[in-house]
Protein backbone atom coordinates (compact mmCIF):
# COMPACT_ATOMS: atom_id res chain seq x y z
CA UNK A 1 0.12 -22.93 -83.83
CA UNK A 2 2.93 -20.99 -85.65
CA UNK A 3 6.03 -22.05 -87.03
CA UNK A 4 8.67 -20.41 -88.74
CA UNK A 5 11.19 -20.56 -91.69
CA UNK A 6 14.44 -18.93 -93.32
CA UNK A 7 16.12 -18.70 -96.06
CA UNK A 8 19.01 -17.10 -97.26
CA UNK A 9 19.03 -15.36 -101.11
CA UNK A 10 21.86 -13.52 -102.87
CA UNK A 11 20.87 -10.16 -104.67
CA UNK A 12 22.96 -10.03 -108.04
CA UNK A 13 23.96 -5.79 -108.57
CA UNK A 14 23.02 -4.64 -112.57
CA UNK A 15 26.83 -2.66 -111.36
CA UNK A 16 29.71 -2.31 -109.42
CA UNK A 17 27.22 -0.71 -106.46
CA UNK A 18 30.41 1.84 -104.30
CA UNK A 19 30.21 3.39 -101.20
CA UNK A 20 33.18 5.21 -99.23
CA UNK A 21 33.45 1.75 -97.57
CA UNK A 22 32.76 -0.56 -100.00
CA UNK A 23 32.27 -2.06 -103.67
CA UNK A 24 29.42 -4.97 -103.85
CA UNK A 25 28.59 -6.59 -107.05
CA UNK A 26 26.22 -9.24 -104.56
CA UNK A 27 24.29 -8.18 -101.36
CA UNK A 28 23.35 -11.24 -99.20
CA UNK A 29 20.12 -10.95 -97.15
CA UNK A 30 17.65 -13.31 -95.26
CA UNK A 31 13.88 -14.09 -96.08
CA UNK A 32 11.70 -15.64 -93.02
CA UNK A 33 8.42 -17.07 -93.54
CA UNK A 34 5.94 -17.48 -90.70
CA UNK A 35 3.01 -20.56 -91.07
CA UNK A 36 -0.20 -20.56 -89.36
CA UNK A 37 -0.93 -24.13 -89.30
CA UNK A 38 -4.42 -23.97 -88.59
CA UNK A 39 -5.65 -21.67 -91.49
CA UNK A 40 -2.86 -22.12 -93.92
CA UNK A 41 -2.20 -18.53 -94.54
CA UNK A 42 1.72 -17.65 -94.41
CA UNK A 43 3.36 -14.37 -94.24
CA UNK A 44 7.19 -13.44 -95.88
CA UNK A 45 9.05 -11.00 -94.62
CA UNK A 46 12.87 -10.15 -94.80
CA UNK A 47 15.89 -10.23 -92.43
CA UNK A 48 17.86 -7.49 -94.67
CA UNK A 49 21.07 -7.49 -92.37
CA UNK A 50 24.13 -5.71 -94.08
CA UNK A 51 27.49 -7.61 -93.79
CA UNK A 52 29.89 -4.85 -92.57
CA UNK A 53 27.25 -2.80 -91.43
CA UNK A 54 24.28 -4.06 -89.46
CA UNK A 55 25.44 -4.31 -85.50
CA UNK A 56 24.26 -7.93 -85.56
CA UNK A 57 27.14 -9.15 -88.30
CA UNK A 58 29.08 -12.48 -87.08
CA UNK A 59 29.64 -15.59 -88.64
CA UNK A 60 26.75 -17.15 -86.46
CA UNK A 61 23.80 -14.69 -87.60
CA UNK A 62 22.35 -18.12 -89.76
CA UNK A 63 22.60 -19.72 -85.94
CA UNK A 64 20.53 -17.15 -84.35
CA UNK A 65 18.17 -16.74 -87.38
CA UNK A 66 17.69 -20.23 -87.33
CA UNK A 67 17.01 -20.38 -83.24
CA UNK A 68 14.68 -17.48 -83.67
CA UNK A 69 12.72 -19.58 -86.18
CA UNK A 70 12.45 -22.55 -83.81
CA UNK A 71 11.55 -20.58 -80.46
CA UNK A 72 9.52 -18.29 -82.30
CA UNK A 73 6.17 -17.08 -81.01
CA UNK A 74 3.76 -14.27 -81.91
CA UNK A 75 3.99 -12.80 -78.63
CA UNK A 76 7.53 -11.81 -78.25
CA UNK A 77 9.78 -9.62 -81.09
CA UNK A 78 13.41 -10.62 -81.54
CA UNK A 79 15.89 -7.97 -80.07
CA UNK A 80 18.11 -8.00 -83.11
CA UNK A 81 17.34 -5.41 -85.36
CA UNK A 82 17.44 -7.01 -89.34
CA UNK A 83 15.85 -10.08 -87.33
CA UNK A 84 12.99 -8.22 -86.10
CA UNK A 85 12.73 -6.31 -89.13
CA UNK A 86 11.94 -9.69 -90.95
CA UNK A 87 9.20 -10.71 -87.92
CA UNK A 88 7.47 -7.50 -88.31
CA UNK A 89 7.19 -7.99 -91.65
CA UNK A 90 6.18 -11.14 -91.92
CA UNK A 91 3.69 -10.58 -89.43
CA UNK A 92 2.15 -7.76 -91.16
CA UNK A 93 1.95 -9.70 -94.34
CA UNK A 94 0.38 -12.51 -92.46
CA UNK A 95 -2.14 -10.48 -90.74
CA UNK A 96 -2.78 -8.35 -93.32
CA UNK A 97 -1.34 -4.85 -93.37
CA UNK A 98 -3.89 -1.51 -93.20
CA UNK A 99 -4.99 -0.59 -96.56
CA UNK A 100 -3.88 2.93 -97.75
CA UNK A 101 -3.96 5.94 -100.53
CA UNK A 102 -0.40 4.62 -101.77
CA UNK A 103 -1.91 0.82 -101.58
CA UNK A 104 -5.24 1.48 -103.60
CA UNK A 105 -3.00 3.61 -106.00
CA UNK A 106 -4.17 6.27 -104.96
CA UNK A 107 -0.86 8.32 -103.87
CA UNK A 108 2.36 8.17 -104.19
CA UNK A 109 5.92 8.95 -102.29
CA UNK A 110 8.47 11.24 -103.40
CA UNK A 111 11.46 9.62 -103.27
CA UNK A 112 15.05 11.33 -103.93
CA UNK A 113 17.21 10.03 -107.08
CA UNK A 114 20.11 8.27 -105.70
CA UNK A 115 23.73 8.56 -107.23
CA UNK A 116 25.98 6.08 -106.76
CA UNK A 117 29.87 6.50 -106.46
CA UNK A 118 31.89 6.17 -109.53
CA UNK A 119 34.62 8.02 -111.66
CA UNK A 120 33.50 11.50 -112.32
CA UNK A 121 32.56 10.76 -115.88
CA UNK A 122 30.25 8.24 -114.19
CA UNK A 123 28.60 9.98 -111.74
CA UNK A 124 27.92 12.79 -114.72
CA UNK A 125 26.25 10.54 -116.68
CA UNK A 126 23.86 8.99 -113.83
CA UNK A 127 23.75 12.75 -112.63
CA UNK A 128 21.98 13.73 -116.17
CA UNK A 129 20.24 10.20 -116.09
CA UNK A 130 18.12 11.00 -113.28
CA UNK A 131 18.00 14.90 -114.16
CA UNK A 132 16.19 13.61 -117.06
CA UNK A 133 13.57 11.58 -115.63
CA UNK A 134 12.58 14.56 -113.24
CA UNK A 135 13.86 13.89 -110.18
CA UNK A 136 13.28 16.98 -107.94
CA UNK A 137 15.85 16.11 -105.31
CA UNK A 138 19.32 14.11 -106.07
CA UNK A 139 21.44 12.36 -102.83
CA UNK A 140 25.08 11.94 -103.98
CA UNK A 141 26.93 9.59 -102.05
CA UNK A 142 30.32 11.20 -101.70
CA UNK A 143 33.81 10.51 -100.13
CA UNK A 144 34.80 7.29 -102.86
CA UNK A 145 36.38 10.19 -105.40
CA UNK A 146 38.57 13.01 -105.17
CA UNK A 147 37.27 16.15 -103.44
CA UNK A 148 38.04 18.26 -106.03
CA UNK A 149 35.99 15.80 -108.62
CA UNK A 150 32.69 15.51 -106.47
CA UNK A 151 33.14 19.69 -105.84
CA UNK A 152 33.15 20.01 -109.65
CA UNK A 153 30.21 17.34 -109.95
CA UNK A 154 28.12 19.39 -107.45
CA UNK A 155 29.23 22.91 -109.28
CA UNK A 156 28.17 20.85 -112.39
CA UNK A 157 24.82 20.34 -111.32
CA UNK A 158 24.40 24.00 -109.95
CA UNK A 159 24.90 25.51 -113.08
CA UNK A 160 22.15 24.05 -114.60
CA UNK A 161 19.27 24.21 -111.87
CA UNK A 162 19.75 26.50 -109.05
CA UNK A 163 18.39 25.61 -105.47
CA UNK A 164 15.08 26.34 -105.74
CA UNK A 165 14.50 23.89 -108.82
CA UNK A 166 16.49 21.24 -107.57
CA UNK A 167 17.45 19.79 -103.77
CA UNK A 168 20.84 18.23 -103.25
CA UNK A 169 21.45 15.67 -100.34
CA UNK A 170 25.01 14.09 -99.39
CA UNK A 171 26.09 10.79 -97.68
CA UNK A 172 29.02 10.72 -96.32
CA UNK A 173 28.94 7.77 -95.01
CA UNK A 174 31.59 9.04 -92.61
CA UNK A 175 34.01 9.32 -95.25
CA UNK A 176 35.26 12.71 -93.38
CA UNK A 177 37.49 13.00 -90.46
CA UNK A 178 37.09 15.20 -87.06
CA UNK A 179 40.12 17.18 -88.46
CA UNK A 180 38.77 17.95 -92.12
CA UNK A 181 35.21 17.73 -91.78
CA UNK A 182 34.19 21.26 -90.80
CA UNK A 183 37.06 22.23 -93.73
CA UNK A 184 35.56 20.47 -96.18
CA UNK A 185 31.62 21.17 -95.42
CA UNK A 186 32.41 24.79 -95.22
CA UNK A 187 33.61 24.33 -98.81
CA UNK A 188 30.32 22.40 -99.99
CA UNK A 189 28.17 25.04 -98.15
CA UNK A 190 27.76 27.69 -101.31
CA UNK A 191 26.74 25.21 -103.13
CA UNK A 192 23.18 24.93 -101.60
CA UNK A 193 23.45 21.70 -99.66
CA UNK A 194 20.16 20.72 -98.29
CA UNK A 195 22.07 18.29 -95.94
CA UNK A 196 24.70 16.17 -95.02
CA UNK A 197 24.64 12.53 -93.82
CA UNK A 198 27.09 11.29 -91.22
CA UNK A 199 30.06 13.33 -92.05
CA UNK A 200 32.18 11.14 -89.61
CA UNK A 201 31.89 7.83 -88.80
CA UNK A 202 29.66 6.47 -85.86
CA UNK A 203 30.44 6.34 -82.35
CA UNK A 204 32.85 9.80 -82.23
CA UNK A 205 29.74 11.80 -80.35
CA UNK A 206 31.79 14.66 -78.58
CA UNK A 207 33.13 15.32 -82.28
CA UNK A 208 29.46 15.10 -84.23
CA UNK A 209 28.25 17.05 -81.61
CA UNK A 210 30.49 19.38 -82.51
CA UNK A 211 29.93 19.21 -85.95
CA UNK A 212 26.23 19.63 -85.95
CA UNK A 213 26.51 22.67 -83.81
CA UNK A 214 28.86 24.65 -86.22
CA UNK A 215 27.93 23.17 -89.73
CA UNK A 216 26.70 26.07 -92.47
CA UNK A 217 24.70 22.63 -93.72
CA UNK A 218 22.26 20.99 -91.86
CA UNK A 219 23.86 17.36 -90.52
CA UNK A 220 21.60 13.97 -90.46
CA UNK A 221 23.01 11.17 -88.67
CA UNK A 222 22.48 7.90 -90.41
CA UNK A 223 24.88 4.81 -88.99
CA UNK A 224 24.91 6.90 -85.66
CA UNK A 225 21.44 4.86 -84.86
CA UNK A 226 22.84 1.62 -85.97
CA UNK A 227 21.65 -1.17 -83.55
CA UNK A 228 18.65 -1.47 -81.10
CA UNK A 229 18.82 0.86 -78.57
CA UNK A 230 16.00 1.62 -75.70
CA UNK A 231 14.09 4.97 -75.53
CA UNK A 232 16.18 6.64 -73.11
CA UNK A 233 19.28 5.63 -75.18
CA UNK A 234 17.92 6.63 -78.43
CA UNK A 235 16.60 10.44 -76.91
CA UNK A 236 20.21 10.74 -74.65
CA UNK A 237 22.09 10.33 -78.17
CA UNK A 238 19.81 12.99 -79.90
CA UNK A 239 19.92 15.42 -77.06
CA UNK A 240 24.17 14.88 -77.11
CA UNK A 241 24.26 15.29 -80.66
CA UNK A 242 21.34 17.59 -81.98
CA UNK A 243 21.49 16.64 -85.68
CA UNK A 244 18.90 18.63 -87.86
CA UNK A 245 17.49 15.54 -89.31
CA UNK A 246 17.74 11.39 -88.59
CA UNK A 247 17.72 9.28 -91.33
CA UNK A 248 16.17 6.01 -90.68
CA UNK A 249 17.08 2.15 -91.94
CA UNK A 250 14.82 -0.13 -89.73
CA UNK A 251 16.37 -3.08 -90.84
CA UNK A 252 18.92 -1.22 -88.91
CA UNK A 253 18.08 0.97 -86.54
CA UNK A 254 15.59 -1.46 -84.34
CA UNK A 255 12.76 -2.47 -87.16
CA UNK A 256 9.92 -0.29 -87.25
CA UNK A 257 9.25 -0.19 -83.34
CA UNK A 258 13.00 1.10 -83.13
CA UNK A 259 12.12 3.48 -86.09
CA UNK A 260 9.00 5.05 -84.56
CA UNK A 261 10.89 5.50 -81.34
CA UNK A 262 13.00 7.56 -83.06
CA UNK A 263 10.81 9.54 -84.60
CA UNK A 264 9.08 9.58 -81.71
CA UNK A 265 12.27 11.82 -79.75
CA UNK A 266 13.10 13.45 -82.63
CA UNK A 267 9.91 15.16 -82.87
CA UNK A 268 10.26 16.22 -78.99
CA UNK A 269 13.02 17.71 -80.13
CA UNK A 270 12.33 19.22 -83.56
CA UNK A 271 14.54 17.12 -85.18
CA UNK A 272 12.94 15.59 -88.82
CA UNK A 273 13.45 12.45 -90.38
CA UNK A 274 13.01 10.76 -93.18
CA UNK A 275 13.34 6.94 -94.32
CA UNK A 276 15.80 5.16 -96.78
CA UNK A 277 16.29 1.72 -97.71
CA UNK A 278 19.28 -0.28 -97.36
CA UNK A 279 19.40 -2.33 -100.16
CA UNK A 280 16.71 -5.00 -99.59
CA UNK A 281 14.53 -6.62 -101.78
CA UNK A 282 11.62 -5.81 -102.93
CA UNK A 283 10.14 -7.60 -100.12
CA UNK A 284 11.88 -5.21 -97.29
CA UNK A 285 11.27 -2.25 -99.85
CA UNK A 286 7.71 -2.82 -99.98
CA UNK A 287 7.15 -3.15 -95.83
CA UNK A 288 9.09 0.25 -95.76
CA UNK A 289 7.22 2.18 -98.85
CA UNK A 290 3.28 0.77 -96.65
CA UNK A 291 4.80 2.03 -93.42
CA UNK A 292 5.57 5.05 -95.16
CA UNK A 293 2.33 5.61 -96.35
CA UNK A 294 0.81 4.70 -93.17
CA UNK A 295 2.87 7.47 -91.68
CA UNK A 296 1.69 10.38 -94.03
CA UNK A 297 5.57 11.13 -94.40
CA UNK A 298 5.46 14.70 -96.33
CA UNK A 299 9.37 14.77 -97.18
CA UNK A 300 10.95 13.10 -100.13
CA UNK A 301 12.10 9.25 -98.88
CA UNK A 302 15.11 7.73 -99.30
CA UNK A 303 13.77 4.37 -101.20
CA UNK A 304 15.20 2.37 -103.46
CA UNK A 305 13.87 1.61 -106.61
CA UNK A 306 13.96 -2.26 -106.92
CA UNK A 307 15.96 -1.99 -110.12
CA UNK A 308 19.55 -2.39 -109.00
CA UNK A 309 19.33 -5.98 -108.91
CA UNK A 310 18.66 -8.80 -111.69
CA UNK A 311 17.01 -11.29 -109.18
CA UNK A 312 14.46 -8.98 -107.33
CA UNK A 313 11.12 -10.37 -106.50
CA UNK A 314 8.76 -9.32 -108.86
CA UNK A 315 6.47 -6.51 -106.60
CA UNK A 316 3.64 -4.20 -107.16
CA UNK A 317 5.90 -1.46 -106.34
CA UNK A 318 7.11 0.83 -109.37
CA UNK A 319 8.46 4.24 -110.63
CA UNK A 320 7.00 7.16 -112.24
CA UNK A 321 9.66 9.89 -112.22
CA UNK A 322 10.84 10.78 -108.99
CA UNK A 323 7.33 9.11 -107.22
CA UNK A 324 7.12 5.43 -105.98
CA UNK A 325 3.73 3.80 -106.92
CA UNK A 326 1.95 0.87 -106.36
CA UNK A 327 0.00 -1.20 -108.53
CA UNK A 328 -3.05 -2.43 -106.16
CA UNK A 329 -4.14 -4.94 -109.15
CA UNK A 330 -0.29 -6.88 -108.58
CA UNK A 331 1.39 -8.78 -105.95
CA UNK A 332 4.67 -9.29 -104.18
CA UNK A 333 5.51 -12.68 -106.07
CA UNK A 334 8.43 -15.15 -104.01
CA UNK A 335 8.94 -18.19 -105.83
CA UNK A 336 9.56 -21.41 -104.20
CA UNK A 337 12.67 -21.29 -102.13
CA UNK A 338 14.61 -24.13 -100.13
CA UNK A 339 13.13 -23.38 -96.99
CA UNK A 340 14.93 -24.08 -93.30
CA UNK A 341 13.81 -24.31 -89.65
């Protein structure tokens, strides 16, 4: 017999962590535990829904965490996306998850430097921060600053490596409007943009369509696959839309059996991918960076590096320039936590 537990745990920010739609100093997220009673073993994963984000946000997601945990059963994968995000997880580490290159520290994943919004003198500094410890391919999330200070950040960064030493990637976030999107890509577009994530935000699909049909840059939709969606929903939005790449959060997009179905359309369609993070612990961050490896993903991924936060779980996961490695001699540590059913 199985039983199952949550827990809630706030993630303290080392900064004031900005997006276009935000500022967070704390990201909340969920742990659930899953108990085999009749061997002992236990498996944690993580329920990393985003308040303001994740399609599953209400005032009663405890409720229907806390149902889940007391009518759960191996069998049968929650429907909500950060929900079943946790259960895989959980399950994986309770089972045991296949043994890789990356896991036996053998490999590692590329994995873009992120820059977070800030004043311009900011985003400089973290610019030449990451320059520094050889990252190979920089995302800027834009849209929080004037235009005119993120074009003279990106013009910044062109003058000193050109675009075949260095790849540039940009989240919008759907910062940009139907009206001055095309305006303001066309003016990013000399600057050697390898891409552009959600220019507008979700649910305008006449407009993105659009959008990715006349962009110089190549557009990735991102919150556009927020939720869980069934096959034929997930290939009729890709077919409407025909972005050049999907970008893929499966604590938001459907946990990893949402993910691969993605990937799975996108490829029908020659449409690449790659995954990011979305702020979860190190427990979350680790399930993503296995399934990565387990995938033989090529391109550079969009993880995070466990460091934002001073109360991360203590993981075998850790950098070495722009590569995430693992440590096969250490283990994801969780400490004891007020557990509820």
């Amino acid at each position: 017999m199985m039983k199952a537990y949550w827990c809630p745990y706030t993630l303290r920010f080392k900064f004031e962590a900005r997006t276009s739609r935000q500022s967070m100093l704390v990201k909340d997220t969920w742990l659930v535990k899953i108990v085999d009673e009749e061997t002992g073993r236990e498996g944690v994963g993580e329920c990393a829904m985003f308040r303001g984000l994740s399609s599953e946000d209400s005032p009663r997601f405890e409720d229907l965490l806390g149902a889940t945990c007391r009518g759960f059963t191996p069998d049968t994968l929650p429907e909500v996306s950060s929900v079943r995000f946790g259960f895989e997880t959980a399950l994986a580490d309770l089972y045991g998850r296949p043994d890789t290159d990356f896991t036996r520290g053998e490999a590692s994943i590329p994995i873009n430097g992120l820059i977070w919004m800030g004043d311009k003198h900011t985003m400089k500094h973290r610019i030449d921060e990451k320059l520094a410890a050889g990252f190979k391919v920089l995302k800027l999330k834009i849209g929080g600053i004037n235009f005119s200070d993120e074009i003279d950040l990106l013009r910044y960064i062109r003058g000193i490596y050109p675009v075949d030493a260095l790849e540039l990637r940009l989240d919008a976030n759907g910062s940009f409007t139907p009206d001055n999107a095309m305006r303001r890509i066309e003016m990013l577009s000399p600057l050697g943009i390898h891409s552009i994530e959600q220019p507008i935000r979700a649910g305008q699909i006449s407009e993105m369509a659009r959008i990715c049909a006349e962009s110089p840059i190549p557009v990735a939709l991102d919150e556009e696959l927020i939720g869980t969606r069934n096959r034929e929903e997930s290939r009729q939005l890709l077919m409407e839309t025909r972005p050049r790449y999907i970008i893929l959060k499966p604590a938001l997009c459907g946990g990893f059996l949402g993910a691969d179905t993605w990937i799975e359309e996108a490829d029908r369609l020659g449409i690449g991918h790659w995954f990011t993070s979305a702020l979860e612990s190190n427990v979350g961050l680790e399930a993503i960076a296995r399934h990565i490896a387990e995938k033989s993903c090529d391109m550079p991924q969009g993880l995070g590096t466990g460091q934002l936060f001073h109360n991360n779980f203590d993981s075998p996961l850790y950098l070495n320039g722009d590569r995430m490695c693992f440590d096969a001699s250490k283990k994801l540590r969780i400490p004891d936590l007020p557990w509820h059913q």
